[in-house]
Protein backbone atom coordinates (compact mmCIF):
# COMPACT_ATOMS: atom_id res chain seq x y z
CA UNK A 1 93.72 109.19 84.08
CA UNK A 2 91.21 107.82 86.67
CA UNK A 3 87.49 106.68 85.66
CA UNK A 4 85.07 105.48 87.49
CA UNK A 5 83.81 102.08 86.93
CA UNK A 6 80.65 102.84 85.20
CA UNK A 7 78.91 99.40 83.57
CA UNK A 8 79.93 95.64 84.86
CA UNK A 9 82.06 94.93 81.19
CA UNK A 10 84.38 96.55 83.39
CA UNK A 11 84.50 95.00 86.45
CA UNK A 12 86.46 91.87 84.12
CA UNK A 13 89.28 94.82 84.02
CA UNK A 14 89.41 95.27 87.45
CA UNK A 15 89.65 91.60 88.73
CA UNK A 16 92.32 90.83 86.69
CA UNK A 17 94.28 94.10 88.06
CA UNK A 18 93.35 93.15 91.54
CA UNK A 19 94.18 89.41 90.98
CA UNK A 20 97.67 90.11 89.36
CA UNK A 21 98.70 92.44 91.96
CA UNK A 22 97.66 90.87 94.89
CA UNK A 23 99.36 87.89 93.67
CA UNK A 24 102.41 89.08 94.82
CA UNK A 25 101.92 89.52 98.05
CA UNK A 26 100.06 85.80 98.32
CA UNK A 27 103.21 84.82 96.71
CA UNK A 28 105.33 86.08 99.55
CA UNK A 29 103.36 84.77 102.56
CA UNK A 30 102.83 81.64 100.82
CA UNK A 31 98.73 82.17 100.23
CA UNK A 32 96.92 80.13 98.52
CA UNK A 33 93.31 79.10 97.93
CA UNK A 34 93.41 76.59 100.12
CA UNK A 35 95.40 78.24 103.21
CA UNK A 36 93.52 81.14 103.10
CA UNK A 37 90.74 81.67 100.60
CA UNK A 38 89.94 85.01 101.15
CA UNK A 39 92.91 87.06 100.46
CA UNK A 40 91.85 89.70 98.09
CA UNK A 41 94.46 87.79 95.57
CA UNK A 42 91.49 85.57 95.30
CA UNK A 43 88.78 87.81 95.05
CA UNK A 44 85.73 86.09 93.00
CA UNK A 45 83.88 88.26 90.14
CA UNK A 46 80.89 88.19 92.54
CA UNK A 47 82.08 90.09 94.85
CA UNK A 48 83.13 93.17 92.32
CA UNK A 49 79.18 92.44 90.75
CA UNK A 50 78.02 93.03 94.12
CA UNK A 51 79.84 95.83 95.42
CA UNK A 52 79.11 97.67 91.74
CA UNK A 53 75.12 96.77 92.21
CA UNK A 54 75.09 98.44 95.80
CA UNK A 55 76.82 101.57 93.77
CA UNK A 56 80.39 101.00 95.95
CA UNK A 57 82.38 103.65 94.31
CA UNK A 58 85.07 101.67 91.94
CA UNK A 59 88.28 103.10 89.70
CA UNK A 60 89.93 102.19 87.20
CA UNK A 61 93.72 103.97 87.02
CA UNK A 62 94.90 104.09 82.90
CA UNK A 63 98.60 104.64 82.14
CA UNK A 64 99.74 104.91 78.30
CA UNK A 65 96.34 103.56 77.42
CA UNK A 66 96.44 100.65 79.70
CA UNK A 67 94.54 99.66 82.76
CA UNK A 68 97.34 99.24 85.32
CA UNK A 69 95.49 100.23 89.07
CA UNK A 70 92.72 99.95 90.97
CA UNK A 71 90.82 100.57 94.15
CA UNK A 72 87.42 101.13 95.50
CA UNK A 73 85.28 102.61 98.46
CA UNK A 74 83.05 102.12 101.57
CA UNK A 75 80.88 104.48 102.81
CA UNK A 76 80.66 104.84 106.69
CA UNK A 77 79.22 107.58 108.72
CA UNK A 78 81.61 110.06 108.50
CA UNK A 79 84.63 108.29 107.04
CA UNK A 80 85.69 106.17 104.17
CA UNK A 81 87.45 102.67 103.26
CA UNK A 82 89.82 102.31 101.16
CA UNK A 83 89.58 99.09 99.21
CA UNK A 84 91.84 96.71 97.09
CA UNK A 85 94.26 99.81 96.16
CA UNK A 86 95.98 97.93 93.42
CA UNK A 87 98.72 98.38 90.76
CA UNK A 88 99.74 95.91 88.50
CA UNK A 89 103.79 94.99 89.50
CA UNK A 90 105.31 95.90 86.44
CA UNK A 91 103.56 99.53 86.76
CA UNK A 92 104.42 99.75 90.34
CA UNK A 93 107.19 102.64 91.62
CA UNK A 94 105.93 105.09 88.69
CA UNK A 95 104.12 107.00 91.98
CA UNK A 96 100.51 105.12 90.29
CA UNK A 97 99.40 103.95 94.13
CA UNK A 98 100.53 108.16 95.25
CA UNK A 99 97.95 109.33 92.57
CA UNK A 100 95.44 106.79 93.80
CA UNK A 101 95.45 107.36 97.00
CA UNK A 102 95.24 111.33 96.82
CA UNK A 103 92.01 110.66 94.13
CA UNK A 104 90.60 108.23 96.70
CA UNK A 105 91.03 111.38 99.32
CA UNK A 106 89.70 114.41 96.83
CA UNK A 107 86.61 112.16 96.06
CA UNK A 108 85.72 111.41 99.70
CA UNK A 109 86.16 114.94 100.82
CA UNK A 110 84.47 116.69 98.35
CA UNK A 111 81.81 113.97 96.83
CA UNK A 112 80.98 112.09 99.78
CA UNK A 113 82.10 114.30 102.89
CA UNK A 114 83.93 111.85 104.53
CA UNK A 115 86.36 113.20 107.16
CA UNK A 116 88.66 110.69 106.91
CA UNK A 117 90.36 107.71 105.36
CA UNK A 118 90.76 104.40 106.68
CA UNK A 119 92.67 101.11 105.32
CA UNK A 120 93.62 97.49 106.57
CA UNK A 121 96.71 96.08 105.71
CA UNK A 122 99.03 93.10 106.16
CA UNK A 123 100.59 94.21 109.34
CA UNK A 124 103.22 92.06 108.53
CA UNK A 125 104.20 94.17 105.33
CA UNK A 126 106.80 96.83 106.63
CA UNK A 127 107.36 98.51 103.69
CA UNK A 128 103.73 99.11 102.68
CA UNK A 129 102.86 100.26 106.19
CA UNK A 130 106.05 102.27 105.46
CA UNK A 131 105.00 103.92 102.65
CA UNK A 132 101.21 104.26 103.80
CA UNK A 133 102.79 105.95 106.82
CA UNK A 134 105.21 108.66 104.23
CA UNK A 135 101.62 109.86 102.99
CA UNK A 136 100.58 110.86 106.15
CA UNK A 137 98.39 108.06 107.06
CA UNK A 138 98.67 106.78 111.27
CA UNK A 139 98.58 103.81 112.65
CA UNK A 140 96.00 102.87 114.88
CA UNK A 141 95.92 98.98 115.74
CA UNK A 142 95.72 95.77 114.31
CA UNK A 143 93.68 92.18 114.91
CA UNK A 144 93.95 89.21 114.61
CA UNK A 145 91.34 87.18 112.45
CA UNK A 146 91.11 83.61 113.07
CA UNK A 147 90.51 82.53 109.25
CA UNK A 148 93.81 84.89 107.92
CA UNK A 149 97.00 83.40 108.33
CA UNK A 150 98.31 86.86 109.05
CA UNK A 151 97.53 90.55 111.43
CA UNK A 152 95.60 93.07 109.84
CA UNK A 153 96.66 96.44 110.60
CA UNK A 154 94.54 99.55 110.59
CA UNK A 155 95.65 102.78 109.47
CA UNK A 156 93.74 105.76 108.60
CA UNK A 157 94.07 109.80 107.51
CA UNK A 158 92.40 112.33 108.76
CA UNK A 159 91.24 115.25 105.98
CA UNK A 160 91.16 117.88 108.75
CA UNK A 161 94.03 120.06 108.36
């Protein structure tokens, strides 16, 4: 089941989902707080407070009554971001991120009217860009930021069929 984040008790929930899963890829590139403090593994409580007080659209994924995923949204013009997709490790390869990710798609078509889907990535990741790339999502480029310790690449979906 998928619910929308809808009061900040919640957004507790959510940084610990985001924290725990992102901690696993920190883990592998060797990120810490200090190399690189602003991996998304690292993700301050303000930042969720903020992004629920500008009304970013926020999800909560439960599995056998248990928070296990998460992701959110940024509005552009006529597309969407898709942010933080999260699922906690232990809940991972049950097709959780799948469900996610077609939500994330269904509720920018039809609620927002997005024409498309967009997400960065650790370029470095094969097998996530792998798997983003199996649901029908294109690569498009990647940069280099001078405060990660890694390439972001960009993918995105278009909803036009």
């Amino acid at each position: 089941m998928i619910l929308r984040i809808e009061s900040k008790e919640q957004l507790n929930i959510c940084l610990d989902i985001i924290h725990k899963s992102f901690q696993t890829v920190a883990d592998e590139l060797n990120l810490t707080k200090d190399n690189c403090p602003s991996h998304t593994a690292f993700i301050p409580i303000e930042k969720l407070i903020s992004q629920f007080e500008n009304n970013t659209p926020m999800f909560l994924y439960q599995y056998n009554g248990n928070f296990v995923g998460y992701f959110s949204l940024s509005v552009n013009d006529d597309s969407v971001e898709l942010n933080n997709l999260a699922v906690l490790p232990e809940y991972r390869h049950l097709g959780i991120g799948k469900k996610l990710v077609d939500y994330a798609i269904v509720y920018s078509k039809n609620t927002i009217g997005a024409s498309k889907i967009r997400i960065g990535i650790v370029e470095e990741n094969s097998t996530l860009k792998k798997w983003y790339e199996r649901i029908g999502f294109v690569h498009i480029g990647t940069k280099k930021f001078e405060h990660l310790p890694f390439t972001v690449g960009f993918m995105e979906k278009d909803f036009i069929e």
